[in-house]
N, C-alpha and C. Protein backbone atom coordinates (compact mmCIF):
# COMPACT_ATOMS: atom_id res chain seq x y z
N UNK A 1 1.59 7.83 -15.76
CA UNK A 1 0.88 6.93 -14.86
C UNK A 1 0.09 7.78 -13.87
N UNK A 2 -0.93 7.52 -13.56
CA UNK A 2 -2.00 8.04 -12.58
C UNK A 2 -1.59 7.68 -11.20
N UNK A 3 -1.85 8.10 -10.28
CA UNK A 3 -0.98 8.06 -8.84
C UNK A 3 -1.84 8.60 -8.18
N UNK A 4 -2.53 7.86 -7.09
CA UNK A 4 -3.64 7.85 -6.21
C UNK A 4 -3.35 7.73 -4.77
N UNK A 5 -2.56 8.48 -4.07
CA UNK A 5 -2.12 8.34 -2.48
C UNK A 5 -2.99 9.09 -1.16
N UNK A 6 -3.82 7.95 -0.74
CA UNK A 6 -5.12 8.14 0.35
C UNK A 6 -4.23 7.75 1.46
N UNK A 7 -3.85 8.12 3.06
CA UNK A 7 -3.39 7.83 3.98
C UNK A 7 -4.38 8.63 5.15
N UNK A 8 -4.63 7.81 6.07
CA UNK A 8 -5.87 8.35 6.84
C UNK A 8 -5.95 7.28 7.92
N UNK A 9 -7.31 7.57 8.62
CA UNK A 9 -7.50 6.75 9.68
C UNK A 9 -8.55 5.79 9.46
N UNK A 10 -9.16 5.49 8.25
CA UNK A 10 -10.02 5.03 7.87
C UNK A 10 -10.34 4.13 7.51
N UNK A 11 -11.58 2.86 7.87
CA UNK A 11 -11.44 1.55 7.36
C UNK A 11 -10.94 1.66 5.70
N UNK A 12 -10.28 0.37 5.40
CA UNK A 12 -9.91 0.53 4.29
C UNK A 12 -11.11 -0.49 3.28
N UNK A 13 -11.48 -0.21 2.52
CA UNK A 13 -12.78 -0.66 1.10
C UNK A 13 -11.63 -0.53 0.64
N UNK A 14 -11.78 -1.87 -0.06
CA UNK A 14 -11.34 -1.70 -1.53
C UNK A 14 -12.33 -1.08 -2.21
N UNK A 15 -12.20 -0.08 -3.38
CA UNK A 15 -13.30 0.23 -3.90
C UNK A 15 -12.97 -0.25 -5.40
N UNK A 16 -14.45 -0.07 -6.46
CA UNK A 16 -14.00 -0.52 -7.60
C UNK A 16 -13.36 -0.16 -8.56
N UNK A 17 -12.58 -0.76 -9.37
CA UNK A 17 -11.56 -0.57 -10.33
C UNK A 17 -12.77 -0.24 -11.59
N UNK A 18 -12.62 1.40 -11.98
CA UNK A 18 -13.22 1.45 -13.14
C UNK A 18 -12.19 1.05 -14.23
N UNK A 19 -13.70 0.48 -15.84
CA UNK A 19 -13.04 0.01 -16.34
C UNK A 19 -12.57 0.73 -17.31
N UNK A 20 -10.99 0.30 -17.81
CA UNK A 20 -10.36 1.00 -18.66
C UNK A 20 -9.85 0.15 -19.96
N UNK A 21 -10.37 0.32 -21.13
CA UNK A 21 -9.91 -0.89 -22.30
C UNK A 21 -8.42 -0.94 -22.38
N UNK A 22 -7.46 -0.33 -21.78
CA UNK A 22 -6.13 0.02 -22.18
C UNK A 22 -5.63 -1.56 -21.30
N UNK A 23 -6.18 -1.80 -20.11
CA UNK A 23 -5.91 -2.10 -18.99
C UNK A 23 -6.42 -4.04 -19.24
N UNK A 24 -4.99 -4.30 -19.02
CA UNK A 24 -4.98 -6.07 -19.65
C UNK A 24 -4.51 -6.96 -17.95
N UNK A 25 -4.61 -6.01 -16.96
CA UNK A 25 -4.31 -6.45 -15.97
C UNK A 25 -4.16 -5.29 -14.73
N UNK A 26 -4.86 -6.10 -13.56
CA UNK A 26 -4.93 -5.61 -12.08
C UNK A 26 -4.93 -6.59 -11.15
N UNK A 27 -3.11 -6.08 -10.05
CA UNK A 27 -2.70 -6.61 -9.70
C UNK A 27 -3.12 -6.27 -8.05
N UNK A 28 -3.57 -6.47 -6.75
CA UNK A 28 -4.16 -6.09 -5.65
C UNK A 28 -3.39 -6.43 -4.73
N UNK A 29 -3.21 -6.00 -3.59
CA UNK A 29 -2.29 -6.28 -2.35
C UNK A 29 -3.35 -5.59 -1.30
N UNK A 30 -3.37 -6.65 -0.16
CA UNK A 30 -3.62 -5.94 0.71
C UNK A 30 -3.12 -6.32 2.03
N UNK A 31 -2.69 -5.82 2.69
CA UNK A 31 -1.86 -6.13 4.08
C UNK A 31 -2.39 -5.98 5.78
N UNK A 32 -2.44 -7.30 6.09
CA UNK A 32 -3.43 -7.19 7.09
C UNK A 32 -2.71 -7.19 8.34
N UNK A 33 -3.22 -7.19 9.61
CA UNK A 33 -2.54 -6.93 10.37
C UNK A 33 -2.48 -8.67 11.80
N UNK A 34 -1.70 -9.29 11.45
CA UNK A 34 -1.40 -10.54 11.92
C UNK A 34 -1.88 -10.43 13.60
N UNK A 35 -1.94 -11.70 14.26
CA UNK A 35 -2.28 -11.44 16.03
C UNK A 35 -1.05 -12.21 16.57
N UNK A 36 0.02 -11.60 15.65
CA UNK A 36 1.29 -11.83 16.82
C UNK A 36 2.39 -11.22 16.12
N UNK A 37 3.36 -10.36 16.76
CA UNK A 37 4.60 -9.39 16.36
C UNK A 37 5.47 -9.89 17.01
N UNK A 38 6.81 -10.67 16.61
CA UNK A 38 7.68 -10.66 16.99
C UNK A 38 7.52 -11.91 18.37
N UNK A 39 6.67 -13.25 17.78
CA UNK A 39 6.40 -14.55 18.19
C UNK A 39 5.53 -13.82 19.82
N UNK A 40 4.99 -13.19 20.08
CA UNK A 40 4.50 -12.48 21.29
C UNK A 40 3.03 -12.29 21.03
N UNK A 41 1.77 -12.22 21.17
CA UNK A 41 0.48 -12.05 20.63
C UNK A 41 -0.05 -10.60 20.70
N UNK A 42 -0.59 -10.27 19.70
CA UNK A 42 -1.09 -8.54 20.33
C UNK A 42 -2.49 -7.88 19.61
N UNK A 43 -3.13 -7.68 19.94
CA UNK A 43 -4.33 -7.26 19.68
C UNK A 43 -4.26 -5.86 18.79
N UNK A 44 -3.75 -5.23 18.21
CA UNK A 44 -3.69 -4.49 17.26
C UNK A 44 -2.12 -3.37 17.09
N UNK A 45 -2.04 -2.87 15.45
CA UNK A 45 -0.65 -2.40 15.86
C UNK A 45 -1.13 -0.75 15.54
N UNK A 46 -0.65 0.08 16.06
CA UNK A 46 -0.85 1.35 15.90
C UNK A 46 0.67 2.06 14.95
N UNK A 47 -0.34 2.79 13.84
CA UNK A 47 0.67 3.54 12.87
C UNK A 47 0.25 4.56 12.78
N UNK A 48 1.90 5.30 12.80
CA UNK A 48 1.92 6.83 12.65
C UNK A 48 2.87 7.11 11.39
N UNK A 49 2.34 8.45 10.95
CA UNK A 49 3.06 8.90 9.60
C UNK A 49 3.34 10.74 9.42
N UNK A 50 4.30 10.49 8.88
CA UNK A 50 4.55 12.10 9.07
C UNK A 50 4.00 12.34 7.32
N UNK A 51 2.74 12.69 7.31
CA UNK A 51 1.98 11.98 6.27
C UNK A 51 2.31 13.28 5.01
N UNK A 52 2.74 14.60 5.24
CA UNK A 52 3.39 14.96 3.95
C UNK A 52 4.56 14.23 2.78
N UNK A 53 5.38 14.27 4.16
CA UNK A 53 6.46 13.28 3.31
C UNK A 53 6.28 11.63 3.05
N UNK A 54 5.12 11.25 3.59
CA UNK A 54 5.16 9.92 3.03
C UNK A 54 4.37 10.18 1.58
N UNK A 55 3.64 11.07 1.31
CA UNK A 55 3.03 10.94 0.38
C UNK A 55 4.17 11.10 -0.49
N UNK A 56 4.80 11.89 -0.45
CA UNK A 56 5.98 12.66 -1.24
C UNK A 56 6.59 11.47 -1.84
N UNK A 57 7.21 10.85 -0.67
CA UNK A 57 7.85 9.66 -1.20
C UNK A 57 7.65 9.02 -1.64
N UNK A 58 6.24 8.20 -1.13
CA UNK A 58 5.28 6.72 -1.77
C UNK A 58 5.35 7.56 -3.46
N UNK A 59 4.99 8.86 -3.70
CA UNK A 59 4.88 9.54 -5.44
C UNK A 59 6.07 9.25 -6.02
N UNK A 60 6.92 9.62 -5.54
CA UNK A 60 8.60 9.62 -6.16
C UNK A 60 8.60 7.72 -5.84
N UNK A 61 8.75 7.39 -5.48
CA UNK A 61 8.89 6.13 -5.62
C UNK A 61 8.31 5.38 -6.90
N UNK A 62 6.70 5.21 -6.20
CA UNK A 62 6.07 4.89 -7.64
C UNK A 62 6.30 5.47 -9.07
N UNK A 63 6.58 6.60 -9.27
CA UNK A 63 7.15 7.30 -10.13
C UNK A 63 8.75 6.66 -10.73
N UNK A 64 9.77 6.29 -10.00
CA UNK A 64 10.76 5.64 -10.32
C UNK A 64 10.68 4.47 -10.87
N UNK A 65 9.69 3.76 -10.39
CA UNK A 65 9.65 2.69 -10.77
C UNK A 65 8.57 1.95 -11.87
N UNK A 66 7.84 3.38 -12.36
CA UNK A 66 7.01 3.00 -13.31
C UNK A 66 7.86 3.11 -14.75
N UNK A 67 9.74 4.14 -14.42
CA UNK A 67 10.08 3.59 -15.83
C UNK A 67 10.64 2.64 -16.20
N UNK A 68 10.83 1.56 -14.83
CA UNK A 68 11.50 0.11 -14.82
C UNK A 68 9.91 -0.86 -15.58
N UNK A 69 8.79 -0.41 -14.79
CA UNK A 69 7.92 -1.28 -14.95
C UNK A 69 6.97 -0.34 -15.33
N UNK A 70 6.59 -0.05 -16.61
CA UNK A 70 5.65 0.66 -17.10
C UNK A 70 3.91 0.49 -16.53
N UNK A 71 3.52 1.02 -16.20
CA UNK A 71 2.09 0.69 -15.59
C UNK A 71 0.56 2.16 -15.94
N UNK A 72 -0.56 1.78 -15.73
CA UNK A 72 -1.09 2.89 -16.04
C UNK A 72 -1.68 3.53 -14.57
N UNK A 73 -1.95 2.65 -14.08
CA UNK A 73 -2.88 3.91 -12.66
C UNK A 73 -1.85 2.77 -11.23
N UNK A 74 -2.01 3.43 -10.46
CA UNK A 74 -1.58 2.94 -8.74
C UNK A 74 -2.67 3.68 -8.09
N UNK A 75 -2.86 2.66 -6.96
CA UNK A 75 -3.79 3.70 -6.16
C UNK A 75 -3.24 3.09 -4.67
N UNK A 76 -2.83 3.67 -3.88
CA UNK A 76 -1.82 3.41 -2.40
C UNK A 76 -3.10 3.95 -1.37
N UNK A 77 -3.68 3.10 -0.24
CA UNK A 77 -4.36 3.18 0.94
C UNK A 77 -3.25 2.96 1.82
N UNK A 78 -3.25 3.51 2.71
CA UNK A 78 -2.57 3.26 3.75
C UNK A 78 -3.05 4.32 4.97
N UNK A 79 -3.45 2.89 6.45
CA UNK A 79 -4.25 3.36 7.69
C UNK A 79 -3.32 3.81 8.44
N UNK A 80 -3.51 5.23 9.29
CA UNK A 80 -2.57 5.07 10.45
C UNK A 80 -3.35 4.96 11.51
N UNK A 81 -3.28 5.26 12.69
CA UNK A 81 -3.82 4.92 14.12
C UNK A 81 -3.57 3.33 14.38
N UNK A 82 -4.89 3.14 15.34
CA UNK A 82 -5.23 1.95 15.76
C UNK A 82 -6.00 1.08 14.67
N UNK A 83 -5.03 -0.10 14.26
CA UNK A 83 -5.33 -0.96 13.50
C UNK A 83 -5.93 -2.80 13.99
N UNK A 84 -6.84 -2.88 14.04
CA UNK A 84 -7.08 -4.54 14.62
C UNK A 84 -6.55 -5.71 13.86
N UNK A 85 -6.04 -6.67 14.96
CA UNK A 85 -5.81 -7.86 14.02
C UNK A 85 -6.84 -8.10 13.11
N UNK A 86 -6.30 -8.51 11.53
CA UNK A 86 -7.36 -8.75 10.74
C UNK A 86 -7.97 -7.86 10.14
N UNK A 87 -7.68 -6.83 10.45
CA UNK A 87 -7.92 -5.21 9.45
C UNK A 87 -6.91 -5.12 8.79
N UNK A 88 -7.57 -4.23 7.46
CA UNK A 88 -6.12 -3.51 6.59
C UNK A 88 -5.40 -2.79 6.76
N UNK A 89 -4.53 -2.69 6.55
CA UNK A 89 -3.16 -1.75 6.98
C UNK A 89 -2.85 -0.95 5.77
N UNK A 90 -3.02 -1.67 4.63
CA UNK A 90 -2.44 -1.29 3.63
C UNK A 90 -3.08 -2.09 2.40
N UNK A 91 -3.42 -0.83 1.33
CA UNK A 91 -4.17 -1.79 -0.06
C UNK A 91 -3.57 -0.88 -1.23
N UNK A 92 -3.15 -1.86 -1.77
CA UNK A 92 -2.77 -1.69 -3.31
C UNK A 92 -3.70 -2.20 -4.48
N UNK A 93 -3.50 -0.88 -5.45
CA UNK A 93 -3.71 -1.26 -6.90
C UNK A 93 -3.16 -0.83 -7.61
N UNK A 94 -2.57 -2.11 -8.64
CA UNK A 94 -1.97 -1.33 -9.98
C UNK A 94 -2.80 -1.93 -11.04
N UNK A 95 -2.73 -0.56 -12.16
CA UNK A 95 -3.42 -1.10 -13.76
C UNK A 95 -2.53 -1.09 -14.16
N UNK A 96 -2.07 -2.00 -15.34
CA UNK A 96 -1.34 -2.47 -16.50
C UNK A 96 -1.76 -2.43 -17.16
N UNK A 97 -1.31 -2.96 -18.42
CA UNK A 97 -1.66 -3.53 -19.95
C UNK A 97 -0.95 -5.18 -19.38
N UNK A 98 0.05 -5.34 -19.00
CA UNK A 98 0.01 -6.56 -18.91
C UNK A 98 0.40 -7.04 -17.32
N UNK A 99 0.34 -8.05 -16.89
CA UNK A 99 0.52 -8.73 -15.53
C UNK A 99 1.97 -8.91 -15.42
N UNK A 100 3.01 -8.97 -15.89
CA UNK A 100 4.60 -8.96 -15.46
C UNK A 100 4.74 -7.08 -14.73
N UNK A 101 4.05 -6.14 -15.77
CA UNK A 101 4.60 -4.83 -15.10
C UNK A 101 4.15 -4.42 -13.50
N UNK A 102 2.81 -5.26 -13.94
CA UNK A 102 1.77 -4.67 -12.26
C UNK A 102 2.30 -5.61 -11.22
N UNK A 103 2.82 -6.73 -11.36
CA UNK A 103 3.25 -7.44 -10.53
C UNK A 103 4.48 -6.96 -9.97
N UNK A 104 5.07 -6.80 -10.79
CA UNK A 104 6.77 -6.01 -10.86
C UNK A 104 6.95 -4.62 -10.04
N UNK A 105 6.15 -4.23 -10.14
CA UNK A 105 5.72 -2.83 -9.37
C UNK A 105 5.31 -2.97 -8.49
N UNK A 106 4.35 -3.29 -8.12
CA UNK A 106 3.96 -3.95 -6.74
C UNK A 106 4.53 -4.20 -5.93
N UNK A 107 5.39 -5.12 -6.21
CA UNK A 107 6.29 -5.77 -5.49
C UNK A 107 7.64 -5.36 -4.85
N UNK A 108 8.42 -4.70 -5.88
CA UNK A 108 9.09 -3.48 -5.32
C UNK A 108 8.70 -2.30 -4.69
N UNK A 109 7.71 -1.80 -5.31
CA UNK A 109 7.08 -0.31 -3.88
C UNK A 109 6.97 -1.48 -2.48
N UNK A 110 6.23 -2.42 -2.44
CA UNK A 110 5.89 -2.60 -0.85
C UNK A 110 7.48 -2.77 -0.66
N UNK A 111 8.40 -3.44 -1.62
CA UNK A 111 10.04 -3.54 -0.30
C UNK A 111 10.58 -2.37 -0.59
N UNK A 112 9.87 -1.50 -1.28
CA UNK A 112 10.76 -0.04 -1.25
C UNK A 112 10.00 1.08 0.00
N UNK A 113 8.80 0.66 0.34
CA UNK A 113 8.30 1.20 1.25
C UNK A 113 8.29 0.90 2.94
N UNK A 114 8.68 -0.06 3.19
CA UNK A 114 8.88 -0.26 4.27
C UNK A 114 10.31 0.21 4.27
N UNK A 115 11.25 0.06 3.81
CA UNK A 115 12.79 0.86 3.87
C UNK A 115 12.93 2.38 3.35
N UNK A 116 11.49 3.30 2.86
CA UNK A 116 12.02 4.53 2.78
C UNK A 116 10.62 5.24 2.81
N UNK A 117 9.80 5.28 3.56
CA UNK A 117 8.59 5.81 3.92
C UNK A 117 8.23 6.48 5.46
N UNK A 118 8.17 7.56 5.55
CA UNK A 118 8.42 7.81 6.74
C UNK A 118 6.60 7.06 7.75
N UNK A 119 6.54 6.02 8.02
CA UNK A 119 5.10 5.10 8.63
C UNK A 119 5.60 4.27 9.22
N UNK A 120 5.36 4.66 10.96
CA UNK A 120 5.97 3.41 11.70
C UNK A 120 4.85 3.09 12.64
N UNK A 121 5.15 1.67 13.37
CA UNK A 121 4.30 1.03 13.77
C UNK A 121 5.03 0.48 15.28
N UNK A 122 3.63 0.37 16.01
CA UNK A 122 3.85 -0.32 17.41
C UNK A 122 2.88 -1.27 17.73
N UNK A 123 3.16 -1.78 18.19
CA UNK A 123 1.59 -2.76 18.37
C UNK A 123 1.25 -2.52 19.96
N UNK A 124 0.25 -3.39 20.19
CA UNK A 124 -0.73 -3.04 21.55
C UNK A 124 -0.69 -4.51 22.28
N UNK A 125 -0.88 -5.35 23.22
CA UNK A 125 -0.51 -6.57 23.25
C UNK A 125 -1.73 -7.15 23.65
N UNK A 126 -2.30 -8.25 23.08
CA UNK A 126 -3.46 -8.82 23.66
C UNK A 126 -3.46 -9.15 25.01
């Protein structure tokens, strides 16, 4: 599987999915950043990453779990700094051959990543 890990300060584009005939499905996530944390309102959340080892991990992760859920490419964005309500935080892609693996994958990295990624967050308060 191909493994694509961008972490930066940078608006996040989705950019385009070249096409691959293998590829019977692409599954997208993207995670925005809400205008209220913890029922309180706040104008943006700021993330920091100790960005060797997150890469490390977000790899080994996706890697574990591509032999549960076979998949062909991932590609992991993830912003740190100052993030605005309504900006991305975080964008996913997976290629498949079919829509159960990319979904399946997906879905476990984001709850495997918030419990073992070293990227934490504070917010700012409107």
């Amino acid at each position: 599987m191909r493994i694509e890990i961008v972490i930066n300060d940078t608006v996040i584009v989705a950019p385009a999915v070249p096409p691959d005939p293998r590829v019977g499905a692409v599954a997208e996530f993207t995670g925005t950043v809400r205008g209220e944390e913890g029922g309180r309102p706040i104008a943006a959340l700021v993330y920091e990453a100790y960005q060797p080892m997150a890469e490390t991990v977000m790899r080994r992760l996706l890697t574990e779990l591509a032999k549960e859920h076979p998949c062909l490419a991932v590609r992991v964005q993830h912003r740190v700094g100052v993030v605005g309500v309504g900006e991305a935080a975080i964008h996913i892609v997976v290629q498949a051959r079919h829509r159960a693996e990319a979904f399946a994958l997906l879905a476990a990295f984001m709850d495997q990543l918030k419990q073992d990624v070293p990227i934490w967050k504070t917010d700012t308060v409107a």
